[in-house]
Protein backbone atom coordinates (compact mmCIF):
# COMPACT_ATOMS: atom_id res chain seq x y z
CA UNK A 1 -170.34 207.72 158.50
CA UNK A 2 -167.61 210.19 158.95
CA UNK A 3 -167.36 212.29 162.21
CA UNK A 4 -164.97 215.08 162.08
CA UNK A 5 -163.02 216.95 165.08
CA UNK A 6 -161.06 219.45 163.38
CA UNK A 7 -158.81 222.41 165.24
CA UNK A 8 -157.27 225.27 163.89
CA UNK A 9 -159.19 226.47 160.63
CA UNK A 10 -161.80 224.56 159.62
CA UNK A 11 -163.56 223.96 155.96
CA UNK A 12 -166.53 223.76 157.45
CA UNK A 13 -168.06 227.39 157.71
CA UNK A 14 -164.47 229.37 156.70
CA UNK A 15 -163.54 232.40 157.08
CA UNK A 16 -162.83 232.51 153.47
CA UNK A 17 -165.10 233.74 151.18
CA UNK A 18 -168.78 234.29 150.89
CA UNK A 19 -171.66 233.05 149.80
CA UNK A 20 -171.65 234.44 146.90
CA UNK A 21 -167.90 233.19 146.33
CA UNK A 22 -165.90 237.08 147.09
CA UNK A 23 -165.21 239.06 150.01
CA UNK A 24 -163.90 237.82 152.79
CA UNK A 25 -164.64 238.04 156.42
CA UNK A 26 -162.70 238.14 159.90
CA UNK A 27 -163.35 238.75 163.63
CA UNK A 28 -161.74 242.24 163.54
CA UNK A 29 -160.79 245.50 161.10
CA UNK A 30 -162.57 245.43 157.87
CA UNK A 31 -164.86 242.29 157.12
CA UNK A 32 -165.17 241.96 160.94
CA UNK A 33 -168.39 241.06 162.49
CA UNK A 34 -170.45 244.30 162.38
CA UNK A 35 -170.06 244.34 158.38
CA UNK A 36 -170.63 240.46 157.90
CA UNK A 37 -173.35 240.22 155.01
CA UNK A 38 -177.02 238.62 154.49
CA UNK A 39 -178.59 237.43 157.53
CA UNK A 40 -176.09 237.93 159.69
CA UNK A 41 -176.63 240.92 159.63
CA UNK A 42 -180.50 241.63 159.19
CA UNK A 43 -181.60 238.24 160.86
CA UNK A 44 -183.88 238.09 163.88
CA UNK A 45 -182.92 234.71 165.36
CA UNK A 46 -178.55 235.70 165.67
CA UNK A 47 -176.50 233.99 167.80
CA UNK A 48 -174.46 234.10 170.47
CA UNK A 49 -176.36 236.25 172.96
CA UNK A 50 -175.63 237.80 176.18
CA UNK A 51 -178.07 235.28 178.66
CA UNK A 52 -179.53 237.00 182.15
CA UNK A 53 -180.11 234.33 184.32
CA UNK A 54 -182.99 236.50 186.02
CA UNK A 55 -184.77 236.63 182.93
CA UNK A 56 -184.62 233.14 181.61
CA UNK A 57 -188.06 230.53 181.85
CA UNK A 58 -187.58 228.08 183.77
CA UNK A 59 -189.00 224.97 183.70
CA UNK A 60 -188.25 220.91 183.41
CA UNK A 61 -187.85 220.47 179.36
CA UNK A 62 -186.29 217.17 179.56
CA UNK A 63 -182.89 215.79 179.99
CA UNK A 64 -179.99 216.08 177.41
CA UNK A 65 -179.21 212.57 176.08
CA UNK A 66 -175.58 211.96 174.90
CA UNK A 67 -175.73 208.39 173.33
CA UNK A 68 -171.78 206.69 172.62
CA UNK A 69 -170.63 210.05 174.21
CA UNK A 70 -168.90 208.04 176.34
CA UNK A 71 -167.22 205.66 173.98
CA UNK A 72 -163.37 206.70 172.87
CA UNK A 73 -162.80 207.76 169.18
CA UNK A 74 -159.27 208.13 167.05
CA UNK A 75 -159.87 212.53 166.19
CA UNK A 76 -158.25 214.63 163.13
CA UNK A 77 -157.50 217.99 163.56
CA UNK A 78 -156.71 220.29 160.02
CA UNK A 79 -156.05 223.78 159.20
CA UNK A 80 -157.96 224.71 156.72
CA UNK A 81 -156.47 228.46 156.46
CA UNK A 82 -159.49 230.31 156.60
CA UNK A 83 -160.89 229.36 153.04
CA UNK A 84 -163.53 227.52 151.70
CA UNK A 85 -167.51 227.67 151.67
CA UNK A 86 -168.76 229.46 154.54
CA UNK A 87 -171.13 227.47 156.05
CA UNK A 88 -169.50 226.44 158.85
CA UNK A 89 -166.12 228.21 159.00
CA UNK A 90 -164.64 227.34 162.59
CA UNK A 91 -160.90 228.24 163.12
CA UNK A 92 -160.52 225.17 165.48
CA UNK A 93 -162.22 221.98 164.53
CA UNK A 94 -162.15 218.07 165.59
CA UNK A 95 -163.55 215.08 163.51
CA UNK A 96 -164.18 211.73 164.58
CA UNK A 97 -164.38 208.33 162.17
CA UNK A 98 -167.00 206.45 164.55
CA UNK A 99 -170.34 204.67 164.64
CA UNK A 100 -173.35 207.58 164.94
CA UNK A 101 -173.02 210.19 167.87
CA UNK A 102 -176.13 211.42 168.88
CA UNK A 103 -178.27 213.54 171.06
CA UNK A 104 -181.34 213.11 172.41
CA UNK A 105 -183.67 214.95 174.54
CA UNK A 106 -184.11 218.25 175.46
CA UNK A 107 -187.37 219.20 174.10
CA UNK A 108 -186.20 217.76 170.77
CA UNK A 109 -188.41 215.79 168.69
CA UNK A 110 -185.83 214.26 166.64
CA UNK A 111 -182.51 212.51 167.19
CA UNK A 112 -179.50 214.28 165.90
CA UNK A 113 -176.19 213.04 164.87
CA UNK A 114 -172.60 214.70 166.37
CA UNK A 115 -170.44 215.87 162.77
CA UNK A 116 -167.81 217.78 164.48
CA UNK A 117 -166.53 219.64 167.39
CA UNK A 118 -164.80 223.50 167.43
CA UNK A 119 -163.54 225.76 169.81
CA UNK A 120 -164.02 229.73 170.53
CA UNK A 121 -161.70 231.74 172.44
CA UNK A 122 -162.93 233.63 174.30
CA UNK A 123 -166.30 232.38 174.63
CA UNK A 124 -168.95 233.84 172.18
CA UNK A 125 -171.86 233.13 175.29
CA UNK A 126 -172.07 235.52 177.52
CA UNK A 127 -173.63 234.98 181.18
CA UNK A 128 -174.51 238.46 182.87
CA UNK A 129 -172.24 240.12 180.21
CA UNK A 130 -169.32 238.27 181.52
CA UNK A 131 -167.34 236.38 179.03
CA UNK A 132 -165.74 232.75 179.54
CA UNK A 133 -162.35 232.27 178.48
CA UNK A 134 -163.02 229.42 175.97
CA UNK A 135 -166.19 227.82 174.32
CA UNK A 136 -166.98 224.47 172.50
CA UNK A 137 -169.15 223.69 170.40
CA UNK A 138 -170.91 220.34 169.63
CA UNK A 139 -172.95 220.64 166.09
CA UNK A 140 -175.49 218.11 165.42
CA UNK A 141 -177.50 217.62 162.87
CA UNK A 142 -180.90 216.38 162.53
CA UNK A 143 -180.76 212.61 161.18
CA UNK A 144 -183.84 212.97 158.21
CA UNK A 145 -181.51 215.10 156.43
CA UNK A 146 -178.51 213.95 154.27
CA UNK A 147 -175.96 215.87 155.98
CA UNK A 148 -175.23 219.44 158.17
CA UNK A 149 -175.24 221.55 155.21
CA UNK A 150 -178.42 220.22 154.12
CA UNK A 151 -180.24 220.40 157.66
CA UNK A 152 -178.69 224.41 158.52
CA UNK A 153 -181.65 225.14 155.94
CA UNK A 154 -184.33 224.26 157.66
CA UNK A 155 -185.58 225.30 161.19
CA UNK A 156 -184.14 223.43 163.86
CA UNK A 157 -182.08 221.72 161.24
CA UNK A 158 -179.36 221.97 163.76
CA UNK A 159 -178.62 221.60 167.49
CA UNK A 160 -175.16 222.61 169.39
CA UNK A 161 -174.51 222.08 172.53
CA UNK A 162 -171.79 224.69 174.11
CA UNK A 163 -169.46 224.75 177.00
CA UNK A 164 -168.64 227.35 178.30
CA UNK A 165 -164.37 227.26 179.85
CA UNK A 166 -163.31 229.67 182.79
CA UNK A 167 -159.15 230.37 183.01
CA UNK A 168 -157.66 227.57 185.66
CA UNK A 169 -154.54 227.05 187.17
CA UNK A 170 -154.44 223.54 186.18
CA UNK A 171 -154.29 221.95 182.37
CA UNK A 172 -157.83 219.77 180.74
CA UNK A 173 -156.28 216.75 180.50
CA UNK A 174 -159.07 215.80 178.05
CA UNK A 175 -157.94 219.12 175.57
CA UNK A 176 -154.01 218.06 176.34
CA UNK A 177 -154.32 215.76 172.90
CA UNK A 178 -156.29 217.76 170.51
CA UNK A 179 -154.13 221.31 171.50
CA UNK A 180 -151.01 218.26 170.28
CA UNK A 181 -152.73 217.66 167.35
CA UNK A 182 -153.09 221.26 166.49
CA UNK A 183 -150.01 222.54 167.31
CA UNK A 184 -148.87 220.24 164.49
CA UNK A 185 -151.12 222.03 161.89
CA UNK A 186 -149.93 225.53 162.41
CA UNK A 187 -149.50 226.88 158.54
CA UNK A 188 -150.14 223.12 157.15
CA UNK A 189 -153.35 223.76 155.41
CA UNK A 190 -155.19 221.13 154.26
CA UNK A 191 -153.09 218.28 156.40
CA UNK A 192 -154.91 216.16 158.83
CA UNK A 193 -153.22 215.09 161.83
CA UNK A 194 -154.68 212.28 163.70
CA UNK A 195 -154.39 212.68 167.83
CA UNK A 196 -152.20 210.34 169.43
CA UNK A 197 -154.71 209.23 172.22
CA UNK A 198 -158.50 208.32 171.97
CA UNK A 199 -161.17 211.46 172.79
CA UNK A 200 -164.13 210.72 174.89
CA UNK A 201 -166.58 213.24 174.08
CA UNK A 202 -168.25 212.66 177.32
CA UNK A 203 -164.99 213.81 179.45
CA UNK A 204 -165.46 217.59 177.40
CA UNK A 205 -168.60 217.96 178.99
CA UNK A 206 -168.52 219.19 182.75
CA UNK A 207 -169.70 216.18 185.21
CA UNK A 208 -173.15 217.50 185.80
CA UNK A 209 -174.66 218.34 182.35
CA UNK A 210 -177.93 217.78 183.41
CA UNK A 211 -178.73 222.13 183.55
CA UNK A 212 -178.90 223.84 180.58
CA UNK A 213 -180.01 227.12 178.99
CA UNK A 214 -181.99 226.38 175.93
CA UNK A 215 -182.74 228.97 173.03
CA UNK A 216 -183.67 228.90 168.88
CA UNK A 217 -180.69 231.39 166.98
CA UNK A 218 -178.44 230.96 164.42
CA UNK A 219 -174.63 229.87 163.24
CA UNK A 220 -172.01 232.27 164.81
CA UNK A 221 -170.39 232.33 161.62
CA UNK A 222 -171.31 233.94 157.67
CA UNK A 223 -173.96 232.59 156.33
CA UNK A 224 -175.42 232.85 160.16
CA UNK A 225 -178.86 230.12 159.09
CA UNK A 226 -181.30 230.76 161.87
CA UNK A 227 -181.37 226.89 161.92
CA UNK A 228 -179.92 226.21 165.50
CA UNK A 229 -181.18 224.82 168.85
CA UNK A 230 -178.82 226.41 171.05
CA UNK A 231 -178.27 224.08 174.44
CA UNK A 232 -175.58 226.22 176.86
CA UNK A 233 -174.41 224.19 179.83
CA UNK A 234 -174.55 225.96 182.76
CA UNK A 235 -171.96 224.22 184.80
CA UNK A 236 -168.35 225.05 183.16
CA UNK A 237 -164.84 223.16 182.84
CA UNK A 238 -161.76 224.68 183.09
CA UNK A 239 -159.09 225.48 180.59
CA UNK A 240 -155.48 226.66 181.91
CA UNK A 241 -153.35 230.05 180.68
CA UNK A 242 -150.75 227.58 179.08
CA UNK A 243 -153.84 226.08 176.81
CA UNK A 244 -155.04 228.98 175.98
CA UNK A 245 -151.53 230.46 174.35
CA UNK A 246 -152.15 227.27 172.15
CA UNK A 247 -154.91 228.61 170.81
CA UNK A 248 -153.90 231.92 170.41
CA UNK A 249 -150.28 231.32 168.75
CA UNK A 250 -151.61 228.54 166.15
CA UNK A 251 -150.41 230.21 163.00
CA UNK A 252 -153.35 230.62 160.49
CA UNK A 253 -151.90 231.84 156.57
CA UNK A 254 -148.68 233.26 158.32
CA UNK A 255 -150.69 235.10 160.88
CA UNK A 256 -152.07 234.14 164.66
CA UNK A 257 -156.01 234.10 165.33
CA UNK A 258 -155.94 235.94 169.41
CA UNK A 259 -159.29 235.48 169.30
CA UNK A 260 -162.72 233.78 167.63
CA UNK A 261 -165.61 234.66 168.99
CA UNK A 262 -168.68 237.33 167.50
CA UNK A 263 -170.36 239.56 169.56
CA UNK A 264 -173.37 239.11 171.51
CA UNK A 265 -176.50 239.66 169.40
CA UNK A 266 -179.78 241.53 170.04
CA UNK A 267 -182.48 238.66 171.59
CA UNK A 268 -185.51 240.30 170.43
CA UNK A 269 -188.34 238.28 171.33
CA UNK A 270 -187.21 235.55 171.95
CA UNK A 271 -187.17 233.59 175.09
CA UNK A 272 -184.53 231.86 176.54
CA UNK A 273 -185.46 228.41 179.30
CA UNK A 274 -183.59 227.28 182.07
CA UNK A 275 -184.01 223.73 182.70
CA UNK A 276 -183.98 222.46 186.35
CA UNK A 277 -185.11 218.89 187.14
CA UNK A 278 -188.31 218.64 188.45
CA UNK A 279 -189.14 222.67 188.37
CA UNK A 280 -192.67 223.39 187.96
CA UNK A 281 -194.67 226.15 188.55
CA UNK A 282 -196.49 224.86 191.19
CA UNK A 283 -193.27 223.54 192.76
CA UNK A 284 -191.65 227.14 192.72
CA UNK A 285 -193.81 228.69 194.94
CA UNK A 286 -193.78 225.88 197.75
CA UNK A 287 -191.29 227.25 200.16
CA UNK A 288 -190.05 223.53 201.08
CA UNK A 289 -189.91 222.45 197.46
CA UNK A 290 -188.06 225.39 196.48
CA UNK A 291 -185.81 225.10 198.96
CA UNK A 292 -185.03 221.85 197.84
CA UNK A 293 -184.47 223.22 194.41
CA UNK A 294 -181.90 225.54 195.74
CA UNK A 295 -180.04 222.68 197.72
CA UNK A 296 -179.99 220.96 194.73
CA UNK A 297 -178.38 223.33 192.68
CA UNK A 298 -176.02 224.04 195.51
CA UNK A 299 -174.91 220.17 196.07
CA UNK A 300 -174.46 220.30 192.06
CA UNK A 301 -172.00 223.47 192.26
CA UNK A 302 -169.67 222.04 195.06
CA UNK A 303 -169.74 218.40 193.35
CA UNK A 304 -168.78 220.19 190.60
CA UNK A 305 -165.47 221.76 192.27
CA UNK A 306 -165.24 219.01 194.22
């Protein structure tokens, strides 16, 4: 089974053309996000949102599992030049040719299976209305159905796990080889370049994954199926200035992309959980145990910077 890591445009969900097979659609002017068609624009389930800490639920849903994550995979990256079906158009994608990825976990009754990787910049997450420099995105797909397009159509078809990138001083050493790859692909649509150096998926995530923000929404991208289990890390990695320009200067149809990301979206009723290890009700309202909580958290933060 094919695996696909694919930066710059992707032919996943493109920014080509629509379902319907005319107009196209961008991130700004004309076609930009607010006139995007179908549900994206009448759904009730739209993704990303703006998440308020304060307001989340939290409680102990379960670990993420990230099974081979930390085996090393050969990735392609291809432009696609913003054109093809829009299902999953992603200006920066990665693919991998490996054994099954999966994910596990989570509140998840089913295993799903890694197809590719993509990057946002800036971040389409929000955390208290501020907005991270860079977001990835991990798209899985449920393994009963035949592939991603087939699973985005039914509920919970889906699950992505994001990371959310503040602006460092320092380079990801883990992005140096994909941002090599793409630079390569700048304006060669349809040509796959293959990275020089093995990706470990595992090294993408920050070292303590074990916190997340969980939520049901959509794709961030036309035809926006309200088919995704959204998992948002809340510990972040870091992504130099230099990196960034990377992204912003690949060259997409004779033109650069400065930026990928869609707006926050209304949450409606929906709720969004916080899990913390061990949190319970109970627990939260024993002084000691929360205390604990808190060093916990705390201990997780400096390891984290450490």
């Amino acid at each position: 089974m094919r695996f696909a890591l694919v930066l710059a445009s992707v032919y996943f969900l493109t920014s080509g053309v629509n379902a319907s097979g005319g107009g196209h659609w961008s991130y700004w002017g004309e076609n930009g996000p607010a006139d995007w068609p179908g549900l994206c624009a009448k759904g009730e389930k739209q993704s990303p949102i703006n998440i308020i800490p304060d307001d989340t639920i939290k409680s102990d849903i379960g670990p993420l599992k990230f099974i081979r994550y930390d085996f090393a995979y050969y990735g392609k990256v291809v432009n696609t030049g913003h054109s093809g079906r829009p299902l999953l158009a992603i200006p920066v994608q990665i693919t991998l040719n490996s054994i099954p990825i999966l994910l596990m976990g989570g509140g998840l009754k089913s295993t799903y299976v890694l197809e590719q990787m993509h990057l946002h910049w800036g971040a389409e997450h929000t955390v208290d209305g501020t907005r991270d420099a860079m977001e990835l995105h991990l798209v899985h797909y449920d393994k009963k159905y035949d592939n991603v397009s087939a699973a985005a159509e039914h509920d919970k078809g889906l699950a992505v796990v994001a990371v959310l990138f503040e602006q460092g001083p320092e380079d990801h050493g883990n992005l140096t080889t994909i941002l090599k790859a793409a630079e390569s692909t700048s304006n060669a649509i349809g040509v796959p370049v293959k990275t020089q150096t093995k990706i470990v998926p595992l090294l993408l995530l920050p070292k303590d994954h074990t916190t997340y923000y969980r939520y049901d929404g959509s794709l961030t991208t036309p035809g926006c199926q309200e088919s995704v289990v959204w998992f948002v890390l809340t510990e972040k990695q870091s992504v130099s200035d230099f990196q960034l320009k990377v992204l912003r200067n690949l060259q997409v149809n004779n033109d650069t992309l400065s930026h990928n990301f869609r707006p926050a979206q209304k949450l409606g009723s929906r709720k969004v959980y916080l899990h913390l290890d061990g949190y319970s009700t109970a627990s939260s309202s024993n002084p000691r145990i929360k205390l604990a909580l808190t060093m916990v958290l705390v201990s997780r933060y400096l390891f984290n910077i450490a």
